[in-house]
Protein backbone atom coordinates (compact mmCIF):
# COMPACT_ATOMS: atom_id res chain seq x y z
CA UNK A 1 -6.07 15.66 6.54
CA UNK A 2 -7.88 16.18 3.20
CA UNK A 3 -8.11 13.32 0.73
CA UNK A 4 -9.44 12.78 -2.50
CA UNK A 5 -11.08 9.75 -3.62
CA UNK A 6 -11.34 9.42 -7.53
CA UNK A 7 -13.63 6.33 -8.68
CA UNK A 8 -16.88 6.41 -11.15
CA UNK A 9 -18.47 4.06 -9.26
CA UNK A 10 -20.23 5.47 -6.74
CA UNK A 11 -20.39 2.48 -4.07
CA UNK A 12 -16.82 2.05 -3.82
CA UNK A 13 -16.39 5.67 -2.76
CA UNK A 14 -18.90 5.26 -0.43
CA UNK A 15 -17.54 2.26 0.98
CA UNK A 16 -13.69 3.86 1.05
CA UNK A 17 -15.44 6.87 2.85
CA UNK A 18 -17.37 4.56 5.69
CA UNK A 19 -14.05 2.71 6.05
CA UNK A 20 -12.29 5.84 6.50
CA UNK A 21 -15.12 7.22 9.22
CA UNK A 22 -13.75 4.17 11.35
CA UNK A 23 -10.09 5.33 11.29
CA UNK A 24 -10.42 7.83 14.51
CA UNK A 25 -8.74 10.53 12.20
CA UNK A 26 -10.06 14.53 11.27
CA UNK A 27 -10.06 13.70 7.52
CA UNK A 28 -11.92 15.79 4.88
CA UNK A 29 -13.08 13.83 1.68
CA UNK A 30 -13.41 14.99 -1.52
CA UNK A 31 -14.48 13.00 -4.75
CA UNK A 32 -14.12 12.65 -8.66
CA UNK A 33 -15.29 10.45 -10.89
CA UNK A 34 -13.24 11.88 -13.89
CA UNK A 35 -9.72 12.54 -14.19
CA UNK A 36 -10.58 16.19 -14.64
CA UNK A 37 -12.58 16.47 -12.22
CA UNK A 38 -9.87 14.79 -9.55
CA UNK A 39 -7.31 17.47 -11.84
CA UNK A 40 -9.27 20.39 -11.20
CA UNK A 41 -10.32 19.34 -6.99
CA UNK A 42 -6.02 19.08 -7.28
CA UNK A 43 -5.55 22.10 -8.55
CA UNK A 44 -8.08 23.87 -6.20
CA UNK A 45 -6.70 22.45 -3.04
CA UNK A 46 -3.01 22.30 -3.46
CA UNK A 47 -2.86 21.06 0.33
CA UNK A 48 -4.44 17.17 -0.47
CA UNK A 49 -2.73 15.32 1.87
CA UNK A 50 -3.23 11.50 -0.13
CA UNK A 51 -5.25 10.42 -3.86
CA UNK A 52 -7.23 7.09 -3.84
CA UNK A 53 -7.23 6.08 -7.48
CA UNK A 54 -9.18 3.64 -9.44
CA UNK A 55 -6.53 2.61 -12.54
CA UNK A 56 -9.51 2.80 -15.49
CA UNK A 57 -12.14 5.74 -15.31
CA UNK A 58 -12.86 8.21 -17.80
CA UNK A 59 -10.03 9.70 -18.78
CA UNK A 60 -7.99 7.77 -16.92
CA UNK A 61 -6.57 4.66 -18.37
CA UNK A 62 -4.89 3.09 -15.94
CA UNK A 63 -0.54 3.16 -16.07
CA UNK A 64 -1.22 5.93 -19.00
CA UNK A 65 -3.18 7.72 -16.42
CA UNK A 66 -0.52 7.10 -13.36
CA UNK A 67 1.67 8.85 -15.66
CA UNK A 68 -0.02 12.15 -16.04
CA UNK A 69 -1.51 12.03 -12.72
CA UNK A 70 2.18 12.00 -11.45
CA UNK A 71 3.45 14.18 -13.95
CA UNK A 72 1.29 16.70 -13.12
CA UNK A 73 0.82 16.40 -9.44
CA UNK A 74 3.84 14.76 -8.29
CA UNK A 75 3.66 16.18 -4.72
CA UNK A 76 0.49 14.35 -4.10
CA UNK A 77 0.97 10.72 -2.43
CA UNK A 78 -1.19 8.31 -4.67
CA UNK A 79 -2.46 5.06 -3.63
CA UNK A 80 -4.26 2.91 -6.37
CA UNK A 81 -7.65 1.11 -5.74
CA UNK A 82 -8.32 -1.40 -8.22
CA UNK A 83 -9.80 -4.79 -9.09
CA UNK A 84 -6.86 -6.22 -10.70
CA UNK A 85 -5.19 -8.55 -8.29
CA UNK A 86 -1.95 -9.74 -9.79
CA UNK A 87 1.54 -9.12 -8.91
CA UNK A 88 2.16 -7.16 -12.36
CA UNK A 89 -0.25 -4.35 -11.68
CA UNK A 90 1.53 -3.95 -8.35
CA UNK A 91 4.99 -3.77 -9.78
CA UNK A 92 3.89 -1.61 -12.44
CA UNK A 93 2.20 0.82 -10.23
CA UNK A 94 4.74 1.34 -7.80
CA UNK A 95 6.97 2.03 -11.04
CA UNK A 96 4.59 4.97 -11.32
CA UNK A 97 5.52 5.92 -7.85
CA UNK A 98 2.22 5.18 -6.06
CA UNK A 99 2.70 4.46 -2.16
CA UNK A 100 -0.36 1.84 -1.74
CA UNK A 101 -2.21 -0.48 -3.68
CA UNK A 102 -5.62 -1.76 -2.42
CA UNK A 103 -7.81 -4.71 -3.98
CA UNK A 104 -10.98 -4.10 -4.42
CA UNK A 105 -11.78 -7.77 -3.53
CA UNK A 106 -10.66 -6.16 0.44
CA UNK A 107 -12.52 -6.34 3.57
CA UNK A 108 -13.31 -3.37 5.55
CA UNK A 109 -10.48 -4.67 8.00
CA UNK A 110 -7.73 -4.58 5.62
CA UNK A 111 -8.55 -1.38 3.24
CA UNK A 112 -8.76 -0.02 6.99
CA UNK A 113 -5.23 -1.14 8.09
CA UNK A 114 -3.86 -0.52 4.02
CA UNK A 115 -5.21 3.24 4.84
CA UNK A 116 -4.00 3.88 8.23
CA UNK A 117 -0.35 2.87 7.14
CA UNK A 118 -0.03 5.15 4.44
CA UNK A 119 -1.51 8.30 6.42
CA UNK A 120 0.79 7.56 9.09
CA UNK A 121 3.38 7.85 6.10
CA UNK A 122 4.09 4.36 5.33
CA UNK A 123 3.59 2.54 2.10
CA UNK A 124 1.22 -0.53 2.00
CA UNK A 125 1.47 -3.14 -0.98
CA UNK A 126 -0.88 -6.57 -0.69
CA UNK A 127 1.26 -9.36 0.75
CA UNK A 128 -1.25 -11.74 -0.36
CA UNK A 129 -0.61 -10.87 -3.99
CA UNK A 130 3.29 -10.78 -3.65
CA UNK A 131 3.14 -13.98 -2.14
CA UNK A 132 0.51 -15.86 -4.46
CA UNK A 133 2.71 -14.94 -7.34
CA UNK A 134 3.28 -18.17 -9.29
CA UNK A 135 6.40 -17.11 -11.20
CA UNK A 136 9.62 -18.32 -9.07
CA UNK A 137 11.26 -15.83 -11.09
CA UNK A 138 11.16 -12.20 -9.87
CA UNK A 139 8.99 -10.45 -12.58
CA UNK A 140 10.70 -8.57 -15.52
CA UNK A 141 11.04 -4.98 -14.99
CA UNK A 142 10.04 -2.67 -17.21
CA UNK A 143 11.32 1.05 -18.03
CA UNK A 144 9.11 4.06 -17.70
CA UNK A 145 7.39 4.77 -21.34
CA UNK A 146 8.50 8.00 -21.36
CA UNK A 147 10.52 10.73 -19.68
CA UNK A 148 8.05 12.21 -18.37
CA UNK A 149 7.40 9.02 -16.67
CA UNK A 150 10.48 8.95 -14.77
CA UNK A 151 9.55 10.37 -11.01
CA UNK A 152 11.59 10.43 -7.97
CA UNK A 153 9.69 6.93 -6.75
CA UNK A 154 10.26 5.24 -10.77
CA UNK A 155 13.64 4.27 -10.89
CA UNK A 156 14.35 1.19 -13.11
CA UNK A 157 16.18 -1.94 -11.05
CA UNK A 158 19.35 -3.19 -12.63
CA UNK A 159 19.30 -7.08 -11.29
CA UNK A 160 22.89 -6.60 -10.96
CA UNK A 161 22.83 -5.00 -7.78
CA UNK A 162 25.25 -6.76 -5.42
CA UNK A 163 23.09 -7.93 -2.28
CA UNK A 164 26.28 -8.99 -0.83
CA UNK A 165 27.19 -5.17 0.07
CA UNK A 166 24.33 -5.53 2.46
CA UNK A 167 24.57 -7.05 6.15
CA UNK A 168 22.48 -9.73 6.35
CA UNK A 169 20.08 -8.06 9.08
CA UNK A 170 19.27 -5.39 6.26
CA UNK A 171 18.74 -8.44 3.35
CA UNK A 172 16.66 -9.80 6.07
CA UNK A 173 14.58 -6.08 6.77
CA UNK A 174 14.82 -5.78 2.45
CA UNK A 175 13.32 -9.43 1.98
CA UNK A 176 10.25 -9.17 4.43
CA UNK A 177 9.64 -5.70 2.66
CA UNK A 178 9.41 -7.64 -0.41
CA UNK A 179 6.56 -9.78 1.00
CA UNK A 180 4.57 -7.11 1.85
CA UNK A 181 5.46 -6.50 5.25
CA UNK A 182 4.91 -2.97 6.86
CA UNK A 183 7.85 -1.47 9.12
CA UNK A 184 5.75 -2.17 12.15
CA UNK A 185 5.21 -5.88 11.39
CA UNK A 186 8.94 -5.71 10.38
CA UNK A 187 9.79 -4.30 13.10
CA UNK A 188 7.26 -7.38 15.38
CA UNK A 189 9.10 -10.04 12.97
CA UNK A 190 12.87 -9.39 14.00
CA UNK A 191 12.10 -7.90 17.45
CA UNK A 192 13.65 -4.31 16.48
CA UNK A 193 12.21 -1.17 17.39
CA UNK A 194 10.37 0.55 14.37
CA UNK A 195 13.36 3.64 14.08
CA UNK A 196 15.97 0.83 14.00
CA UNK A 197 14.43 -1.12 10.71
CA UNK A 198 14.01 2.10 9.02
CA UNK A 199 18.12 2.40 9.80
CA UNK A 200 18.58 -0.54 8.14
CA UNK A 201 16.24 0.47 5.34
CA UNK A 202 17.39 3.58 4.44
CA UNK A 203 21.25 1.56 4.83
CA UNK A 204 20.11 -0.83 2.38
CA UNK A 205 18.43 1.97 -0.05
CA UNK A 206 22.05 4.23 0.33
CA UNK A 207 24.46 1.18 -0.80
CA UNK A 208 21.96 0.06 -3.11
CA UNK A 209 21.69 3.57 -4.79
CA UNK A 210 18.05 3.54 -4.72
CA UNK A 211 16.55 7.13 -3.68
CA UNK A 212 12.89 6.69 -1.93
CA UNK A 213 10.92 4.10 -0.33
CA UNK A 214 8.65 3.49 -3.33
CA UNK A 215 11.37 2.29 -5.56
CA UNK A 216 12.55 0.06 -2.14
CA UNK A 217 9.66 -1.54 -2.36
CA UNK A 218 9.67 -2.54 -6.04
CA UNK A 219 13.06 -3.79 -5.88
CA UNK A 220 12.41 -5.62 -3.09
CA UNK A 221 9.03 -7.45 -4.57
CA UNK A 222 11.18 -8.24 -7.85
CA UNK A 223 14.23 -9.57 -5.62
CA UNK A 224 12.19 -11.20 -2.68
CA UNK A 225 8.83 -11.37 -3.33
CA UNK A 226 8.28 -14.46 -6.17
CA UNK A 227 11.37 -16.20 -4.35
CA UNK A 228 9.56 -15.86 -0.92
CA UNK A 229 6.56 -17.31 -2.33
CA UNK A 230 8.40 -20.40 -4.43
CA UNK A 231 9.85 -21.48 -0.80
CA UNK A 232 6.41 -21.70 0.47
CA UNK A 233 6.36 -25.13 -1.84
């Protein structure tokens, strides 16, 4: 699997590369420090299999730069690297369609366990932000700037959304998701097999009309997450 890490600070590729040595997978690295240079490594190998992204670099500021990135490559699974740790930068960049969002604040344990879910085709959001969220009000949602903005993964929720066309085992699969839980620790949480809480995911995403997992997740942060966390009292 190829992957290209795009950061101007050197030590934090280095760091995402020796993190990515311990993994046990054939992966290939590649690395920018500009947007065009992570443009032009995109447009040379069309076959990148995942983008590490830091949101400000030059040419590259931040949700502006989601936007062109996934404009222009929209084939290419992004996950964003960054040292904002609040639940708005989240939201916002899985707006942009990004499938993982890393702190830079992580440990070599957890950037490990963020990495190995989305090369095994998951998404991976920090539960730790979702759930430190102060607000007990899910955070306002905001539309893509542009049209250009609007990607498979962007797709604005409408609040109005009836939960109660769900069962209550896929509310239950939709609110853990919303907390940051992966499928597999879904799957550990209500004793299902992995295949059967994807059933009740993609269930969920069909009567809810939303079309990938991306989008599932920021619905279910807005709807679960800050609610999840106000219970904690």
């Amino acid at each position: 699997m190829k992957v290209l890490i795009a950061d101007d600070h050197w030590v934090v590729r280095q760091s995402l590369k020796q993190v990515m040595r311990r993994l046990h997978q054939a992966l290939e690295t590649y690395e920018a420090e500009t947007f065009d240079e992570a443009a032009a490594l995109l447009v040379e190998h069309d076959d990148i299999d995942l983008m590490l992204v830091d949101l400000v670099m030059p040419g590259f500021d931040a949700f502006d730069g989601l936007r062109r990135l996934r404009a222009s490559f929209p084939d290419v699974p992004v996950v964003v690297v960054s040292v904002h740790e609040d639940v708005d930068h989240v939201l916002r960049s899985v707006e942009q369609g990004v499938i993982g969002y890393i702190p830079k604040s992580s440990g070599g344990p957890e950037i490990e366990r963020a990495l190995e879910r989305v090369l095994a085709g998951e998404v991976s959001f920090p539960r730790r932000i979702i759930e430190r969220s102060a607000s007990a009000q899910p955070p306002a949602v905001r539309a893509p700037a542009s049209a250009e903005a609007t990607t498979a993964a962007a797709v604005a929720i409408d609040p109005a959304r009836d939960l109660d066309a769900l069962t209550a085992r896929e509310r239950g699969v939709l609110s853990l998701l919303g907390r940051g839980y992966s499928v597999k620790r879904i799957a550990e949480e209500l004793e299902l097999s992995s295949q059967t809480v994807r059933v009740h995911l993609g269930n969920a995403m069909r009567k809810l009309n939303i079309r990938d997992r991306s989008a599932a997740v920021h619905y279910a942060i807005s709807r679960f997450g800050a609610a999840a966390t106000a219970g904690r009292g």
